[in-house]
PDB file of N, CA and C in Angstrom:
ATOM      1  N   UNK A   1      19.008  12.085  -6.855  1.00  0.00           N
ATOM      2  CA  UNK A   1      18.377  10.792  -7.059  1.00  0.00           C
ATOM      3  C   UNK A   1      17.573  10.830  -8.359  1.00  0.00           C
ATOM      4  N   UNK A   2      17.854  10.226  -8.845  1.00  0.00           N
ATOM      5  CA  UNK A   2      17.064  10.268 -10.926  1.00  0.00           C
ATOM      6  C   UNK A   2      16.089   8.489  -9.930  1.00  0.00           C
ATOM      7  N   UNK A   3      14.350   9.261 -10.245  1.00  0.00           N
ATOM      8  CA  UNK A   3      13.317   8.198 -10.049  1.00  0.00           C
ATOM      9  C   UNK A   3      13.459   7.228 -11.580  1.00  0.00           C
ATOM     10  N   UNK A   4      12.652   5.944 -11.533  1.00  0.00           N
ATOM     11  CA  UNK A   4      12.696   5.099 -12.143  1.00  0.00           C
ATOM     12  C   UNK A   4      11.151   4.648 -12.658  1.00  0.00           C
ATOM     13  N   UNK A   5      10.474   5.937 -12.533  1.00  0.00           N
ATOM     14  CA  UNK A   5       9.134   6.303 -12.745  1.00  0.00           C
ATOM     15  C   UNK A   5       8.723   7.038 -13.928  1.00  0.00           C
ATOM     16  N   UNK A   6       7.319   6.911 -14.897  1.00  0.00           N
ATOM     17  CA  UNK A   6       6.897   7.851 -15.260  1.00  0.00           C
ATOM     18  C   UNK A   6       5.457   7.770 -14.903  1.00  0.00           C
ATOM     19  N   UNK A   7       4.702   8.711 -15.619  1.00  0.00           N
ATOM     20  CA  UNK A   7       3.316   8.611 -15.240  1.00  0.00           C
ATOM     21  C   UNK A   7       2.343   7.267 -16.179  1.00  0.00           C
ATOM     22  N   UNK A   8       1.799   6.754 -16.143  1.00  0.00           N
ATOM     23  CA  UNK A   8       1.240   5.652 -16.143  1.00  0.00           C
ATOM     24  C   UNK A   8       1.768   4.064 -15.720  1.00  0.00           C
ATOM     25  N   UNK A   9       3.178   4.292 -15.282  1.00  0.00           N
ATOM     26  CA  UNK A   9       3.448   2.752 -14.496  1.00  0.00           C
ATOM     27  C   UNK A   9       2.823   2.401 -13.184  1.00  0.00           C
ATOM     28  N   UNK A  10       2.927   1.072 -12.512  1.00  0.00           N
ATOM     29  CA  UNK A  10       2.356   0.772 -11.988  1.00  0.00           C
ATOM     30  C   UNK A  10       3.504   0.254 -10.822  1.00  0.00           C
ATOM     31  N   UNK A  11       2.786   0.637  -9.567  1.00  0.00           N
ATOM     32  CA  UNK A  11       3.510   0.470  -7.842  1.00  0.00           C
ATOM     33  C   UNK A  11       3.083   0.055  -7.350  1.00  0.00           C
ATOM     34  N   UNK A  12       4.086  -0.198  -6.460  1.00  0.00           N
ATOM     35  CA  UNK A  12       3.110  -0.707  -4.858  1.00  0.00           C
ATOM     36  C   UNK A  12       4.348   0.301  -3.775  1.00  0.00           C
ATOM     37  N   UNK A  13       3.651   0.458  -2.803  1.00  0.00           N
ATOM     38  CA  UNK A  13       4.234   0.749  -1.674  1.00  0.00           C
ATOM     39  C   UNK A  13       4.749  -0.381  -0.377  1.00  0.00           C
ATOM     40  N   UNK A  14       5.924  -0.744  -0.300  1.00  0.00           N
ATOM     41  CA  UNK A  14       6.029  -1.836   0.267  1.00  0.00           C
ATOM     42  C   UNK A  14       5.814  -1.735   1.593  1.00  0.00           C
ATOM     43  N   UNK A  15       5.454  -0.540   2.346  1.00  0.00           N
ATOM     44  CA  UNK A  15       5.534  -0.421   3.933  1.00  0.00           C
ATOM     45  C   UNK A  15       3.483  -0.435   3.594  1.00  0.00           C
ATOM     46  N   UNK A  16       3.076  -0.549   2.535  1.00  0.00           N
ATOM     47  CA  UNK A  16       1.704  -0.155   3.103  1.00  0.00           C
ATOM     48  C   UNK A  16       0.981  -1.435   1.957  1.00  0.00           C
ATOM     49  N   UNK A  17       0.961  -2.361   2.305  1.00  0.00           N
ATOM     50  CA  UNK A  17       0.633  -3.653   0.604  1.00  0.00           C
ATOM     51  C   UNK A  17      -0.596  -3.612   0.980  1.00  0.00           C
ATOM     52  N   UNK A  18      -1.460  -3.047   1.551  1.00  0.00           N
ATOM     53  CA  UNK A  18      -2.932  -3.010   1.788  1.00  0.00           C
ATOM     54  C   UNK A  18      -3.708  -1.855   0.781  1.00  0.00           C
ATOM     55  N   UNK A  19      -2.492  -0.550   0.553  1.00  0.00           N
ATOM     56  CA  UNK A  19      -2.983   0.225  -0.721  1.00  0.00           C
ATOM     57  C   UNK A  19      -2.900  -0.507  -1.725  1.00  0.00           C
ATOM     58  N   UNK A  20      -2.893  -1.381  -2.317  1.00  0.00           N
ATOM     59  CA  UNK A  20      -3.420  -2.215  -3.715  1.00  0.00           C
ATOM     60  C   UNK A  20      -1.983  -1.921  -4.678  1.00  0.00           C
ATOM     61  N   UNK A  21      -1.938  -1.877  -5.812  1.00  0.00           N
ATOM     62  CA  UNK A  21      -1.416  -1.559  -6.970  1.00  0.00           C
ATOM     63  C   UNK A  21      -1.531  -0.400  -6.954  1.00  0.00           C
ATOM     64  N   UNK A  22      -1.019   0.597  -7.853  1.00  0.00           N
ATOM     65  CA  UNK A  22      -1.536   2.042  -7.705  1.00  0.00           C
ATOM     66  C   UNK A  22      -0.645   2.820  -9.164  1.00  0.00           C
ATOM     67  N   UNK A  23      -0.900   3.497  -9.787  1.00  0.00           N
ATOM     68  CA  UNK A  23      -0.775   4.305 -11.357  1.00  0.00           C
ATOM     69  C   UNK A  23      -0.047   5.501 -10.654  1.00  0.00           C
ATOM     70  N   UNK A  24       1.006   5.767 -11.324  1.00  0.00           N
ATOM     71  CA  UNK A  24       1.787   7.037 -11.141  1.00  0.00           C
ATOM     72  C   UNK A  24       0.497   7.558 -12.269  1.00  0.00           C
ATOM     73  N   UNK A  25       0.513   9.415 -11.385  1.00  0.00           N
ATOM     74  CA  UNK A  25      -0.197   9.991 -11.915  1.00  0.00           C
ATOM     75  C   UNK A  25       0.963  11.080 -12.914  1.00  0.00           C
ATOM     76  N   UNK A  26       1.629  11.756 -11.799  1.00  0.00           N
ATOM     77  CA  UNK A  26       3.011  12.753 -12.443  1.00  0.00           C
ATOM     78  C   UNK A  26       3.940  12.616 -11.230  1.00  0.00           C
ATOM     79  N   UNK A  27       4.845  13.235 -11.650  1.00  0.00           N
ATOM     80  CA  UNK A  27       6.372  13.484 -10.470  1.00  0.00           C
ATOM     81  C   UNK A  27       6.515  15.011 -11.104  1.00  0.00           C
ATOM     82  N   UNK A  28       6.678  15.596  -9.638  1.00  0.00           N
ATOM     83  CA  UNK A  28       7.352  16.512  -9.378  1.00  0.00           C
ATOM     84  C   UNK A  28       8.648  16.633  -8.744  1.00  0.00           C
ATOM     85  N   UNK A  29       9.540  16.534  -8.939  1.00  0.00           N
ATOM     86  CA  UNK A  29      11.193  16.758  -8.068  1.00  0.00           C
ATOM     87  C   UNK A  29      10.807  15.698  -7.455  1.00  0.00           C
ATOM     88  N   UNK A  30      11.161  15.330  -6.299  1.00  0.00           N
ATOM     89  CA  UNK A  30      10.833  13.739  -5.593  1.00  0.00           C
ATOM     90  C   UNK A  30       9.400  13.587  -5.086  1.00  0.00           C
ATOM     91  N   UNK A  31       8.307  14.273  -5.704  1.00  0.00           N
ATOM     92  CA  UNK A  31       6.980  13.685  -5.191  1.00  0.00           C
ATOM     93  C   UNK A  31       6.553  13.562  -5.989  1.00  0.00           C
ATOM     94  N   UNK A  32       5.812  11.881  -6.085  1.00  0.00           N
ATOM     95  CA  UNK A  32       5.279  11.140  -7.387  1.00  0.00           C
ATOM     96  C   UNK A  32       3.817  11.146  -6.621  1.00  0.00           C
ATOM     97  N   UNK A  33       3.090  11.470  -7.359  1.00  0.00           N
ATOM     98  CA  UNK A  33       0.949  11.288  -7.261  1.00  0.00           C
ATOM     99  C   UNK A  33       1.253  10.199  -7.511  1.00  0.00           C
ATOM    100  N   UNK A  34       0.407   9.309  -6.912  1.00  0.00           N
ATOM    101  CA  UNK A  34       0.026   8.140  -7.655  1.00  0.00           C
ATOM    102  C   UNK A  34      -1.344   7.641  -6.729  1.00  0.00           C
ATOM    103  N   UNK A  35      -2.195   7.044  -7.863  1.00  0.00           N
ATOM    104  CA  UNK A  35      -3.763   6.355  -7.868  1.00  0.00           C
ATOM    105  C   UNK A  35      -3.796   5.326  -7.127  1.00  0.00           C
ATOM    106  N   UNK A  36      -4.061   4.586  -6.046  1.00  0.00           N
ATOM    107  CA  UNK A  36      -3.738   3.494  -5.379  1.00  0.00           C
ATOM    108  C   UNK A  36      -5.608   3.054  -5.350  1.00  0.00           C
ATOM    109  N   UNK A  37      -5.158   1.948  -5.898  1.00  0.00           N
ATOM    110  CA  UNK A  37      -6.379   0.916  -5.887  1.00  0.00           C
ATOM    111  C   UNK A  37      -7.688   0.907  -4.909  1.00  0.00           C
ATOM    112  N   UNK A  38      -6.987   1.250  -3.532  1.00  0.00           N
ATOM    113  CA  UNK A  38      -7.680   0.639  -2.474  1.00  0.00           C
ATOM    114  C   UNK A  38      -7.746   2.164  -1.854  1.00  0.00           C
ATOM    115  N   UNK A  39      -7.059   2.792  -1.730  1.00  0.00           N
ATOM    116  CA  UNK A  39      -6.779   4.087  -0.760  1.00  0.00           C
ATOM    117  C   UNK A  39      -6.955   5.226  -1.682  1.00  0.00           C
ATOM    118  N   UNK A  40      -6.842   5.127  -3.215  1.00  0.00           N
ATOM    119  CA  UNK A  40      -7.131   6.380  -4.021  1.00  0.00           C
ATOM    120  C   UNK A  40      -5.568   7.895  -3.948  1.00  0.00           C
ATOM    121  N   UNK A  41      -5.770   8.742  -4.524  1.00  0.00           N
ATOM    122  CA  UNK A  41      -4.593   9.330  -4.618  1.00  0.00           C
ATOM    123  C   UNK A  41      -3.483   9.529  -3.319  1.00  0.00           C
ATOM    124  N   UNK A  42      -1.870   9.751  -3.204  1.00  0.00           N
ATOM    125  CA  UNK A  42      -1.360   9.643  -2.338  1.00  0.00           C
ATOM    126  C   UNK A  42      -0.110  10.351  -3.028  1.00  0.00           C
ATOM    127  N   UNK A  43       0.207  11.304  -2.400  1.00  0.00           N
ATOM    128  CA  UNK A  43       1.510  12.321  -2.867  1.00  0.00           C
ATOM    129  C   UNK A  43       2.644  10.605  -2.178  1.00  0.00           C
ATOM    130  N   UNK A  44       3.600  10.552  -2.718  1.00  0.00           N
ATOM    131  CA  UNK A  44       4.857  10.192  -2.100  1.00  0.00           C
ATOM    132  C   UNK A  44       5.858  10.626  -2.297  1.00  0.00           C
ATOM    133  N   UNK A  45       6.748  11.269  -1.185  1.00  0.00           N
ATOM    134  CA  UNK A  45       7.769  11.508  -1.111  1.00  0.00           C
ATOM    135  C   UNK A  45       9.218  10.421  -1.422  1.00  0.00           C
ATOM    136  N   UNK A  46       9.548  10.440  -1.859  1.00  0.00           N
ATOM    137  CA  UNK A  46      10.668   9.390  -2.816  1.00  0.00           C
ATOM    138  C   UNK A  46      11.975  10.002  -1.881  1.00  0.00           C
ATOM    139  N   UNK A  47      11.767  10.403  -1.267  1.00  0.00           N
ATOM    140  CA  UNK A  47      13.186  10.533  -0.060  1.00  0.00           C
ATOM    141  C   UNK A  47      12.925   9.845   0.867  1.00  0.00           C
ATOM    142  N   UNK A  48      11.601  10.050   1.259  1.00  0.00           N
ATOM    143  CA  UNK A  48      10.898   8.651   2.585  1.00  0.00           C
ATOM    144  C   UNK A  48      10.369   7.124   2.261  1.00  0.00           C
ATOM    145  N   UNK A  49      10.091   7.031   0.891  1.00  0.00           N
ATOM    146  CA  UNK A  49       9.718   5.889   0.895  1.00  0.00           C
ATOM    147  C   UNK A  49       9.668   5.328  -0.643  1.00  0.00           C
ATOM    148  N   UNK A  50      10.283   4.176  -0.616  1.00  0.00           N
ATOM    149  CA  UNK A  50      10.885   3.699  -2.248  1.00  0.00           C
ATOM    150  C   UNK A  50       9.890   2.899  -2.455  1.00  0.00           C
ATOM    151  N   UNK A  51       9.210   3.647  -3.912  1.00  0.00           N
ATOM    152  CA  UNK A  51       7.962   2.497  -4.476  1.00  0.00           C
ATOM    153  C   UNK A  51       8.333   1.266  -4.962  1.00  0.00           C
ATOM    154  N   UNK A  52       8.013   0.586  -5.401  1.00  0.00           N
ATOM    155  CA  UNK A  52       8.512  -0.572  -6.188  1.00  0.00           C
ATOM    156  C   UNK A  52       7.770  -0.640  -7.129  1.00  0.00           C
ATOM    157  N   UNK A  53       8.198  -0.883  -8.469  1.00  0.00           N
ATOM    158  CA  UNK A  53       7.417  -0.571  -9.968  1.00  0.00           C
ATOM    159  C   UNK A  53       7.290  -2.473 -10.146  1.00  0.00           C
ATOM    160  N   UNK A  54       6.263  -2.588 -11.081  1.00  0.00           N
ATOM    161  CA  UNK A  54       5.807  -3.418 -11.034  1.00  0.00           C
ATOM    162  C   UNK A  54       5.491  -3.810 -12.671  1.00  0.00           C
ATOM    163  N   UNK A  55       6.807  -4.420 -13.111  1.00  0.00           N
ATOM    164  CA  UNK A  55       6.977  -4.590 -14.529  1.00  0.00           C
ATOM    165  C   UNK A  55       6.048  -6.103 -15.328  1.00  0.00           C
TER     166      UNK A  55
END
């Protein structure tokens, strides 16, 4: 799976829209850090759950 991420774009998590917006921090192999507005850092696994970038 090639992500559609780098570090400073901007997500949301669609199973959780109460974490805010949120900043990729880095990706490692399929786990992207990212800064979430409301909830603060959050490893995601990109096999369990597809961010949505926010162009």
């Amino acid at each position: 799976m090639i992500l559609d991420y780098e570090p400073g774009d901007k997500v949301t998590n669609p199973n959780k829209k109460e974490w805010g917006i949120g900043q990729v921090q880095s990706i490692i192999g399929e786990k992207v850090t990212v800064n979430f507005e409301n909830v603060g850092k959050k490893v995601i696994n990109t096999k369990n759950i597809e961010l949505k970038k926010i162009y």
